[in-house]
N, C-alpha and C. Protein backbone atom coordinates (compact mmCIF):
# COMPACT_ATOMS: atom_id res chain seq x y z
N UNK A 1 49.91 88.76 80.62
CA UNK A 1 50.29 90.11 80.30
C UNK A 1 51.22 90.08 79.09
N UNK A 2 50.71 90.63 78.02
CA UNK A 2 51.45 90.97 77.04
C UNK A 2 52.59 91.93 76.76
N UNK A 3 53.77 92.01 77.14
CA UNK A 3 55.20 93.01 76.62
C UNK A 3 55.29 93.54 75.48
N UNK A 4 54.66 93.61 74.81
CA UNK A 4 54.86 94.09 73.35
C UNK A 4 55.00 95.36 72.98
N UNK A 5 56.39 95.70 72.36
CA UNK A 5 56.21 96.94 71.69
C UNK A 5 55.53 97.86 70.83
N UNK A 6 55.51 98.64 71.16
CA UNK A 6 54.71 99.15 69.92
C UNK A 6 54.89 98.81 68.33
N UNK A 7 54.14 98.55 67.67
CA UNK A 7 54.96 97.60 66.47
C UNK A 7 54.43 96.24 66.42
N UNK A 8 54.23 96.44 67.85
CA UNK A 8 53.57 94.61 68.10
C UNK A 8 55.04 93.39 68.06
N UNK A 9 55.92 94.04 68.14
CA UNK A 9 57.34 93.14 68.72
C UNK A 9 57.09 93.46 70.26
N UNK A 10 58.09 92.01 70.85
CA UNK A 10 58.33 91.86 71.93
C UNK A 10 60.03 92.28 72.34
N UNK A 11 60.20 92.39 73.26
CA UNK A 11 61.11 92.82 73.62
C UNK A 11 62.19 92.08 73.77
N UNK A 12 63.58 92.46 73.45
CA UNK A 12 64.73 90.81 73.51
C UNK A 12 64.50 90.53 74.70
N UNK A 13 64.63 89.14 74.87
CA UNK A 13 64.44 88.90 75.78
C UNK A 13 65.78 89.20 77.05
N UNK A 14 67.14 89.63 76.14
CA UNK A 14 68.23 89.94 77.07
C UNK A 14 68.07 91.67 77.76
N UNK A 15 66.75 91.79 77.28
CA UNK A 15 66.64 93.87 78.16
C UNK A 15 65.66 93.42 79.17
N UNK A 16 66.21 93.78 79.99
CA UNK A 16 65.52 93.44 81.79
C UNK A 16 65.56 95.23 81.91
N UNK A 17 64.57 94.65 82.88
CA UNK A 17 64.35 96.24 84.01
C UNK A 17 65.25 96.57 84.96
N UNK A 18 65.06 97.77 84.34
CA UNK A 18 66.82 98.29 85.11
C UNK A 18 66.28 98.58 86.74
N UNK A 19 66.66 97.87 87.06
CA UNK A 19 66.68 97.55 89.15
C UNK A 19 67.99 98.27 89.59
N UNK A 20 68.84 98.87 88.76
CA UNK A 20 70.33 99.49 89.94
C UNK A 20 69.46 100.95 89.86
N UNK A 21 70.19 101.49 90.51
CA UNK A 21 70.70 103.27 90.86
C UNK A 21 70.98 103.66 89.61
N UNK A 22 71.19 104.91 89.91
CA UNK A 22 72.21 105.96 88.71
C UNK A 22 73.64 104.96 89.22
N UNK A 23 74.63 105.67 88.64
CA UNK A 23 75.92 104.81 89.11
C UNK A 23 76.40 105.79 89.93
N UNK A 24 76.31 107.46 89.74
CA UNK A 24 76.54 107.98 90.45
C UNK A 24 76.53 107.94 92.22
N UNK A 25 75.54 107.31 92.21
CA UNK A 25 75.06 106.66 93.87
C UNK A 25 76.12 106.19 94.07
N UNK A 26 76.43 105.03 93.47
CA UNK A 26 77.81 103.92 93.74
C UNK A 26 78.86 104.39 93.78
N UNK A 27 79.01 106.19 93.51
CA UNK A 27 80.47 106.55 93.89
C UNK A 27 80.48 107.63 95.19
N UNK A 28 79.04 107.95 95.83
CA UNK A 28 79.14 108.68 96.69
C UNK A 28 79.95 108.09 98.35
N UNK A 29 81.04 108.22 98.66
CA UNK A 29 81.29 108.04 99.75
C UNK A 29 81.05 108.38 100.67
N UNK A 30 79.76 109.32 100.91
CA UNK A 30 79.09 109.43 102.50
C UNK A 30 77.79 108.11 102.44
N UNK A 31 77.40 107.08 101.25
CA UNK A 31 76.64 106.44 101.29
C UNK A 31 76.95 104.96 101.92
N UNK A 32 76.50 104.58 102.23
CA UNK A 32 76.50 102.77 102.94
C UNK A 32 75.69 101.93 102.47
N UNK A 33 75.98 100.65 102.21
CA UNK A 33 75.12 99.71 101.15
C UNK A 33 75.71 98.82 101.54
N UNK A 34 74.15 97.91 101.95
CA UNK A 34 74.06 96.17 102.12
C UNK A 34 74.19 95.79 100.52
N UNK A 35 75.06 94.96 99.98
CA UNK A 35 75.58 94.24 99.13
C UNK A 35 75.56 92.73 99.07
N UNK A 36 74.64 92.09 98.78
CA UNK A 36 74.58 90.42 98.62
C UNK A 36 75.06 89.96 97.00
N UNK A 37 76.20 89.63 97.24
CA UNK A 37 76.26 88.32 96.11
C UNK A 37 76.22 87.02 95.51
N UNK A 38 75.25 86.54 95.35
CA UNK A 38 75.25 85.29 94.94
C UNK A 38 75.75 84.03 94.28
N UNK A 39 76.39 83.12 94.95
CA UNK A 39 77.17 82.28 93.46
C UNK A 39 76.12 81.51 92.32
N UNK A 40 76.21 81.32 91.64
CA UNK A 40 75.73 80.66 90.34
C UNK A 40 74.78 79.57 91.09
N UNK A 41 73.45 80.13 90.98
CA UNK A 41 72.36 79.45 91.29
C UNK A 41 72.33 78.43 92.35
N UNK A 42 72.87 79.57 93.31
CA UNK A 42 72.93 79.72 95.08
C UNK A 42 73.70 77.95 95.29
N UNK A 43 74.52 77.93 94.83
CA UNK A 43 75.78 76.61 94.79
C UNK A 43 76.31 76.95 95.64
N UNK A 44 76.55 75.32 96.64
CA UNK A 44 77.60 75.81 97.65
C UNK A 44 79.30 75.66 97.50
N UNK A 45 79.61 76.68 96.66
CA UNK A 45 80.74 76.76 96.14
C UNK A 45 81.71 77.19 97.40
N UNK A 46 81.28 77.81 98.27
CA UNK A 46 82.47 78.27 99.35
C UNK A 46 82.47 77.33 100.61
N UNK A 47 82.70 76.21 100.51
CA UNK A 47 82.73 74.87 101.28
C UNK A 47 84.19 74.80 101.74
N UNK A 48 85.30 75.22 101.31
CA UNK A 48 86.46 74.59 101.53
C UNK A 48 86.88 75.76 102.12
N UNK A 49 87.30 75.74 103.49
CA UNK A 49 88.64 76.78 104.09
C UNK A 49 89.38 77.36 103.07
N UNK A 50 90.11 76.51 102.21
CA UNK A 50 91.39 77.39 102.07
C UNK A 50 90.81 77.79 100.71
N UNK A 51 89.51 77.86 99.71
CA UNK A 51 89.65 78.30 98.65
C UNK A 51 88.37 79.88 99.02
N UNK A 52 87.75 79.77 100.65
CA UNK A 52 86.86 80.14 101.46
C UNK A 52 88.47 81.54 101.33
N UNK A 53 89.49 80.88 102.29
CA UNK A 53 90.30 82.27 102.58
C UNK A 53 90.97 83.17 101.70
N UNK A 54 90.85 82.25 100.40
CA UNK A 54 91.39 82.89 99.13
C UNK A 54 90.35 84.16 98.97
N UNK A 55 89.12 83.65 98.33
CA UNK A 55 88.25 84.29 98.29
C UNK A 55 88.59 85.41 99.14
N UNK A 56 88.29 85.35 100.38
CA UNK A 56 88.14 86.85 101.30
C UNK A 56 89.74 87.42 101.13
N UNK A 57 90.43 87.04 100.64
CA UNK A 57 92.08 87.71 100.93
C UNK A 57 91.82 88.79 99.13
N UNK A 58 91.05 88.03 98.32
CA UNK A 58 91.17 89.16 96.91
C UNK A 58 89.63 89.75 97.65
N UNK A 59 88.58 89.94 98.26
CA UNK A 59 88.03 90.69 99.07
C UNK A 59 88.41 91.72 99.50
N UNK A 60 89.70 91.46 100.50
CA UNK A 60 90.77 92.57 101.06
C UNK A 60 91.09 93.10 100.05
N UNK A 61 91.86 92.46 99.21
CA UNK A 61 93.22 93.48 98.06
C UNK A 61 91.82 94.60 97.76
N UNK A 62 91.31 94.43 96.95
CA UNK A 62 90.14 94.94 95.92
C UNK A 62 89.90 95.39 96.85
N UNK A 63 89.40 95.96 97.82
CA UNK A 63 88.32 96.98 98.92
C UNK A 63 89.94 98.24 98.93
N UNK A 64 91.17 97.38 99.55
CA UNK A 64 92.19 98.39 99.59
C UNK A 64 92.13 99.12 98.14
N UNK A 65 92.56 98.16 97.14
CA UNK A 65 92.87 98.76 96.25
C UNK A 65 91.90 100.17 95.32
N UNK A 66 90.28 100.04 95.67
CA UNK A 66 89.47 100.93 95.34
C UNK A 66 89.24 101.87 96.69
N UNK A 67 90.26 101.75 97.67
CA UNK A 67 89.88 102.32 98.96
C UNK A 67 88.57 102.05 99.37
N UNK A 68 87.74 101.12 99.61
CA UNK A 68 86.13 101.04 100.02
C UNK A 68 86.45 100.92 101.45
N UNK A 69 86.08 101.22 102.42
CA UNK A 69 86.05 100.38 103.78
C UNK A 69 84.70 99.53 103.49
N UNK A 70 84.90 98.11 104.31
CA UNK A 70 84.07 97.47 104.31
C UNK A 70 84.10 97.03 105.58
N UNK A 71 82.51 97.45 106.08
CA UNK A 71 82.21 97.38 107.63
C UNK A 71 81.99 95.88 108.07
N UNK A 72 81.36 95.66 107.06
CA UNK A 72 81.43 94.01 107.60
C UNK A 72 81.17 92.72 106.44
N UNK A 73 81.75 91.50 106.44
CA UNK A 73 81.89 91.02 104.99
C UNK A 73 81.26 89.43 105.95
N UNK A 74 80.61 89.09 105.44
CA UNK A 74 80.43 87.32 105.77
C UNK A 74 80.10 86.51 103.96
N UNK A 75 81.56 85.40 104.23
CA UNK A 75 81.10 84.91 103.36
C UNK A 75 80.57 83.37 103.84
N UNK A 76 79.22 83.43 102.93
CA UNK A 76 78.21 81.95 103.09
C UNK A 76 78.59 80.82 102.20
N UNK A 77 78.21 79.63 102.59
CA UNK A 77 78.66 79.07 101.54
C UNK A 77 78.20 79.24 99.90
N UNK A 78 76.80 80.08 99.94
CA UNK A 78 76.08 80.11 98.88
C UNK A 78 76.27 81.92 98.24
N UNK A 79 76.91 82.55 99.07
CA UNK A 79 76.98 83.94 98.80
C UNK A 79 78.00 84.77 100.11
N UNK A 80 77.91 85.92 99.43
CA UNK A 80 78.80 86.90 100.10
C UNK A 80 78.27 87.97 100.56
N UNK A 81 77.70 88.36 101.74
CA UNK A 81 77.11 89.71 102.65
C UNK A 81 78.52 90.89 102.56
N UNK A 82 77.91 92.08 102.14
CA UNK A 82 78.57 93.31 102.21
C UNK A 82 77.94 94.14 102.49
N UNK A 83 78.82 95.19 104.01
CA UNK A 83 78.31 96.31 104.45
C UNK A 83 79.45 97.39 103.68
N UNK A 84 79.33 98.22 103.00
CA UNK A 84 80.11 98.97 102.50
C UNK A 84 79.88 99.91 101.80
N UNK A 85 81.22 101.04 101.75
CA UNK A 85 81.38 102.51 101.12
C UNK A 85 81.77 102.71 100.16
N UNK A 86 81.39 103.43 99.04
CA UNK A 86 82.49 103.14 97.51
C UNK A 86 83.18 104.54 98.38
N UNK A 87 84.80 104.18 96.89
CA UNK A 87 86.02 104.47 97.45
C UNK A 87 85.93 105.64 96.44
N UNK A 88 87.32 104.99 95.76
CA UNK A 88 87.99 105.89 94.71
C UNK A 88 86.86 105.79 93.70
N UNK A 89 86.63 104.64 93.29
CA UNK A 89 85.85 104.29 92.10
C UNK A 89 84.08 104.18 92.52
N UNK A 90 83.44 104.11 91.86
CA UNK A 90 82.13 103.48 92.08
C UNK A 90 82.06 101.64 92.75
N UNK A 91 80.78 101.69 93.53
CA UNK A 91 80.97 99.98 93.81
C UNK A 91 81.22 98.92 93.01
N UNK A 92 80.19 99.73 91.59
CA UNK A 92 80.24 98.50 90.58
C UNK A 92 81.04 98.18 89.97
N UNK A 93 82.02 98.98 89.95
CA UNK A 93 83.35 98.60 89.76
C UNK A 93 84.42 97.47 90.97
N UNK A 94 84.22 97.75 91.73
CA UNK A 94 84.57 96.85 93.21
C UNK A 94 84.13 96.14 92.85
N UNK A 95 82.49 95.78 92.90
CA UNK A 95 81.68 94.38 92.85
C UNK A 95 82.33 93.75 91.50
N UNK A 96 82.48 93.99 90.09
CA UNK A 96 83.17 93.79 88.91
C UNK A 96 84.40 92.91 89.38
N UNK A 97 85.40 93.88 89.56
CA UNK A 97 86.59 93.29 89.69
C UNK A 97 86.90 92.23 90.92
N UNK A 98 85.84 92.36 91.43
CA UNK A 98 86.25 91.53 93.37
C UNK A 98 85.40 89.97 92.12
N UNK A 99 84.59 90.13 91.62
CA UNK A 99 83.98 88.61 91.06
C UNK A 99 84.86 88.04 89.42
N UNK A 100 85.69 89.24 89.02
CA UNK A 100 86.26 88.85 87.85
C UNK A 100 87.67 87.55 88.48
N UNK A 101 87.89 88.32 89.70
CA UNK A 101 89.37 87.96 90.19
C UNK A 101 88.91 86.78 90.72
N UNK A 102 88.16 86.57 91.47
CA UNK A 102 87.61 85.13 91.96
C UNK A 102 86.87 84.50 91.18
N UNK A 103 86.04 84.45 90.48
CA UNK A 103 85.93 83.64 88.82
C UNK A 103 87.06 82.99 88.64
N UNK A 104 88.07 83.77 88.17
CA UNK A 104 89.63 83.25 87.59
C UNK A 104 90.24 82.64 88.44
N UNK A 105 90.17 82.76 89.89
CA UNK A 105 90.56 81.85 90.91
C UNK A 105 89.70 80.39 90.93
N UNK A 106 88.25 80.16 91.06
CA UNK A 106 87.63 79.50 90.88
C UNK A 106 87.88 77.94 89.53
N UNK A 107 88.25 79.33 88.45
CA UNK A 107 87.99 78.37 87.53
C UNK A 107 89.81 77.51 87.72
N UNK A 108 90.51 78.51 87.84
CA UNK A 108 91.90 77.77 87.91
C UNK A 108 92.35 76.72 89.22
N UNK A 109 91.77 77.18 90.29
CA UNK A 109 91.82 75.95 91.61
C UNK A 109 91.38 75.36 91.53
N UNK A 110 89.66 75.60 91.50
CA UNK A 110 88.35 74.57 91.50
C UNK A 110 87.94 74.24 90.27
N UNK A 111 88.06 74.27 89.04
CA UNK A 111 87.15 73.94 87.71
C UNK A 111 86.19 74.46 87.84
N UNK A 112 85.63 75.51 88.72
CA UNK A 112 84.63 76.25 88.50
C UNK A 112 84.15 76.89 87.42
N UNK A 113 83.48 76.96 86.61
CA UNK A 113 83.24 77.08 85.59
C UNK A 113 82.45 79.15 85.43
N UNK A 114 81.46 78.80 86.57
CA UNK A 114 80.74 80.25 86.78
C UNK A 114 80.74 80.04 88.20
N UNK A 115 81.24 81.06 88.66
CA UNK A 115 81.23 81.57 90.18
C UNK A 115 79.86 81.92 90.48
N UNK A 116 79.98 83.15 89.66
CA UNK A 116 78.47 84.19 90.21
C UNK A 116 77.61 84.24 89.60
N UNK A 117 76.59 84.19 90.19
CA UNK A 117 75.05 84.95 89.49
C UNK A 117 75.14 86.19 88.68
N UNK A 118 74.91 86.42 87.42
CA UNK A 118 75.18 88.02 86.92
C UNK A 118 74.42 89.00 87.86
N UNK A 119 74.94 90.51 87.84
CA UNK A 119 74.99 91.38 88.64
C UNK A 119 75.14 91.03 90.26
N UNK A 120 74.31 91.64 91.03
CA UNK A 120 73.96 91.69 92.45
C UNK A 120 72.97 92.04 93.04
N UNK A 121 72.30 92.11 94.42
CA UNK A 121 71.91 92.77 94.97
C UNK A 121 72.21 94.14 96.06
N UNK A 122 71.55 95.14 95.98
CA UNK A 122 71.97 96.00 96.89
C UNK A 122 70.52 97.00 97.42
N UNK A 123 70.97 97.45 98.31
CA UNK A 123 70.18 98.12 99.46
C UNK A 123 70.98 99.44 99.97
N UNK A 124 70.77 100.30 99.82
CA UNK A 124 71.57 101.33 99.77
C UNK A 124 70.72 101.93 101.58
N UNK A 125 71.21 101.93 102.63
CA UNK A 125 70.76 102.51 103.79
C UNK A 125 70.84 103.74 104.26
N UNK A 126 69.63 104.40 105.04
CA UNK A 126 69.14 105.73 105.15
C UNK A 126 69.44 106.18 106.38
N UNK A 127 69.90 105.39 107.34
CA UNK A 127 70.46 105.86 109.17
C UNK A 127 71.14 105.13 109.39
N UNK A 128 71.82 105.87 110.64
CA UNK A 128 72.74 104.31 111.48
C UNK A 128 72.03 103.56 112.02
N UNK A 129 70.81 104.16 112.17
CA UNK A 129 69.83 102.54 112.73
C UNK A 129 70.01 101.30 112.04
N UNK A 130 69.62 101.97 110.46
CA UNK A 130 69.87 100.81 109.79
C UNK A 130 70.93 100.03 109.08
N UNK A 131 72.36 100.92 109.88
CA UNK A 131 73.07 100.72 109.35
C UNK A 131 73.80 99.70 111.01
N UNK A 132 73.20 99.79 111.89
CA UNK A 132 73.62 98.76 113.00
C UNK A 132 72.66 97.35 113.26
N UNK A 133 71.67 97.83 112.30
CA UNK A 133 70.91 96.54 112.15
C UNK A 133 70.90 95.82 111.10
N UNK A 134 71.78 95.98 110.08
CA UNK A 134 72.24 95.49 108.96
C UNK A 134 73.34 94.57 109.32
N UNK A 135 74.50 95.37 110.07
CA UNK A 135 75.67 94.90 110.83
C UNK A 135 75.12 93.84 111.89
N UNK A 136 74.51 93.91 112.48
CA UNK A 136 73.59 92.75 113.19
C UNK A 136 73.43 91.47 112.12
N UNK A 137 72.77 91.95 111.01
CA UNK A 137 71.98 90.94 110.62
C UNK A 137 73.12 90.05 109.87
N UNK A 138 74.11 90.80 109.28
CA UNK A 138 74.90 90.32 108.55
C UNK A 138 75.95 89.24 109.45
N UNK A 139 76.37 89.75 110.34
CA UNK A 139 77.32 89.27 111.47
C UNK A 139 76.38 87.79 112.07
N UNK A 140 74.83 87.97 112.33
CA UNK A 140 74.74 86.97 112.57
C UNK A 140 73.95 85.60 111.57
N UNK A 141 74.61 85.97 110.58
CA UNK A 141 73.95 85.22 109.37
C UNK A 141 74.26 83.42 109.58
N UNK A 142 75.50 83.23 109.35
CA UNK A 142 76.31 82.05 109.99
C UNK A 142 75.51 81.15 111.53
N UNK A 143 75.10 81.83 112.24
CA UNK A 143 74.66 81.51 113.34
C UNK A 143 73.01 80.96 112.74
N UNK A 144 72.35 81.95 112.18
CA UNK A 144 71.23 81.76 111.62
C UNK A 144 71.12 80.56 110.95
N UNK A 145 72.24 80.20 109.97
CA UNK A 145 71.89 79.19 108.96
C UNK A 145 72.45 77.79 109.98
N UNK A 146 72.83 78.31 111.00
CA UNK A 146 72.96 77.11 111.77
C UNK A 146 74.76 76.54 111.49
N UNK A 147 75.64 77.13 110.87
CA UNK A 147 77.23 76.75 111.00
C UNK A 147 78.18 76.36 112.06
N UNK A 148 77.47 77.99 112.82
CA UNK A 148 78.13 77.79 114.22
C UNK A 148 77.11 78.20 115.19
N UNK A 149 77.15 78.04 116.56
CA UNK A 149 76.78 78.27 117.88
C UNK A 149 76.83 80.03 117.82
N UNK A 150 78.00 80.58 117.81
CA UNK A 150 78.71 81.86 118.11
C UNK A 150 79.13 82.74 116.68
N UNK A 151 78.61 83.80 116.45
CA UNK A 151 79.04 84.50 115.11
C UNK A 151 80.53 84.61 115.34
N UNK A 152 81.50 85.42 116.44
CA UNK A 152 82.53 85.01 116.15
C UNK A 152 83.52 83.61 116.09
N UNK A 153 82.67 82.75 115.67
CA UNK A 153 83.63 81.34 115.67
C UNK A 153 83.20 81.43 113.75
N UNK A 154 82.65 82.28 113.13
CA UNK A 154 82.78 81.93 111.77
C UNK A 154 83.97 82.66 111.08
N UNK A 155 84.94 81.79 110.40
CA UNK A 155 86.08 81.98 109.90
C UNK A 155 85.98 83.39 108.99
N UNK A 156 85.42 83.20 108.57
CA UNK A 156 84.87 83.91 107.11
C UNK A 156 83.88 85.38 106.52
N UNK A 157 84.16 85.83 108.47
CA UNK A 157 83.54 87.29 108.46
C UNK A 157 84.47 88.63 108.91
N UNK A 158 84.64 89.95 108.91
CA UNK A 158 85.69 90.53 108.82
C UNK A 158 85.08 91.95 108.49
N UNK A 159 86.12 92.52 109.10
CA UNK A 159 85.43 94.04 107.97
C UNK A 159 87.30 94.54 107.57
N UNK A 160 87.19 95.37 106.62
CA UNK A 160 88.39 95.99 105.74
C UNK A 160 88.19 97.43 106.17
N UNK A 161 89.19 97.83 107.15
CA UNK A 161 89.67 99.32 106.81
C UNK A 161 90.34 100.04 105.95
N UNK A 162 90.43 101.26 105.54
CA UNK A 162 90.96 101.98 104.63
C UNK A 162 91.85 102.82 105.49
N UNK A 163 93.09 102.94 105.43
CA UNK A 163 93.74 104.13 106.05
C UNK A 163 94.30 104.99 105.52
């Protein structure tokens, strides 16, 4: 299959197909969205407890600080599951700043060089059906990949209230 513009140029190769929403979506707070982020070509960068609890503690700040509640958060060693509401701001702003701040953590603890995969994935959900079977799926992710026996014995899952 040929891409070619009219003109008979091809297209840079840095313009991809736009896969998000309006952004507007990302600031409605009656909406709920499964959120997967990936680290840099699914690396198991979140191996260590204490750079594991760092991670989820600028998780917390950033959800408070844009007010998001986040219903439920598991982080994998290869990525990060999010059930969540944009706040004050739009998500992509959350998702932005929650990977700028841990990048800079990364690179200054660990020599991490690239944390994340550019952008994200998301799934924006249509009921509480699917919004308790998301919470299911997410909660028992850890168990799935075989970590632990019991979803609550994984350190590294949580949800963030807003008050």
């Amino acid at each position: 299959m040929d891409n070619r513009k009219a003109g008979g140029q091809r297209p840079p190769l840095h313009e991809r197909k736009r896969i998000r929403l309006e952004r507007a979506a990302y600031a409605n707070p009656s909406s709920t969205f499964n959120i997967t982020v990936d680290a840099e070509m699914r690396q198991r960068f979140f191996d260590l407890p204490a750079f594991n609890d760092q991670v989820v503690a600028v998780l917390q700040s950033v959800a408070r600080r844009h007010l998001c509640p986040v219903r439920i958060y598991c982080l994998m060693p290869t990525h990060l599951h999010l059930m969540i509401q944009p706040g004050a701001r739009p998500l992509v702003d959350f998702v932005g700043e929650f990977k700028k701040k841990t990048a800079d953590l990364a690179r200054r603890t660990r020599r991490i060089q690239k944390l994340w995969q550019r952008s994200f994935f998301d799934h924006r959900l249509r009921s509480r059906e699917s919004e308790s079977e998301q919470h299911e799926y997410i909660r028992m992710n850890p168990v799935r990949a075989g970590l632990v026996e019991h979803p609550d014995d994984w350190r590294w899952t949580g949800s963030v209230e807003i008050t």
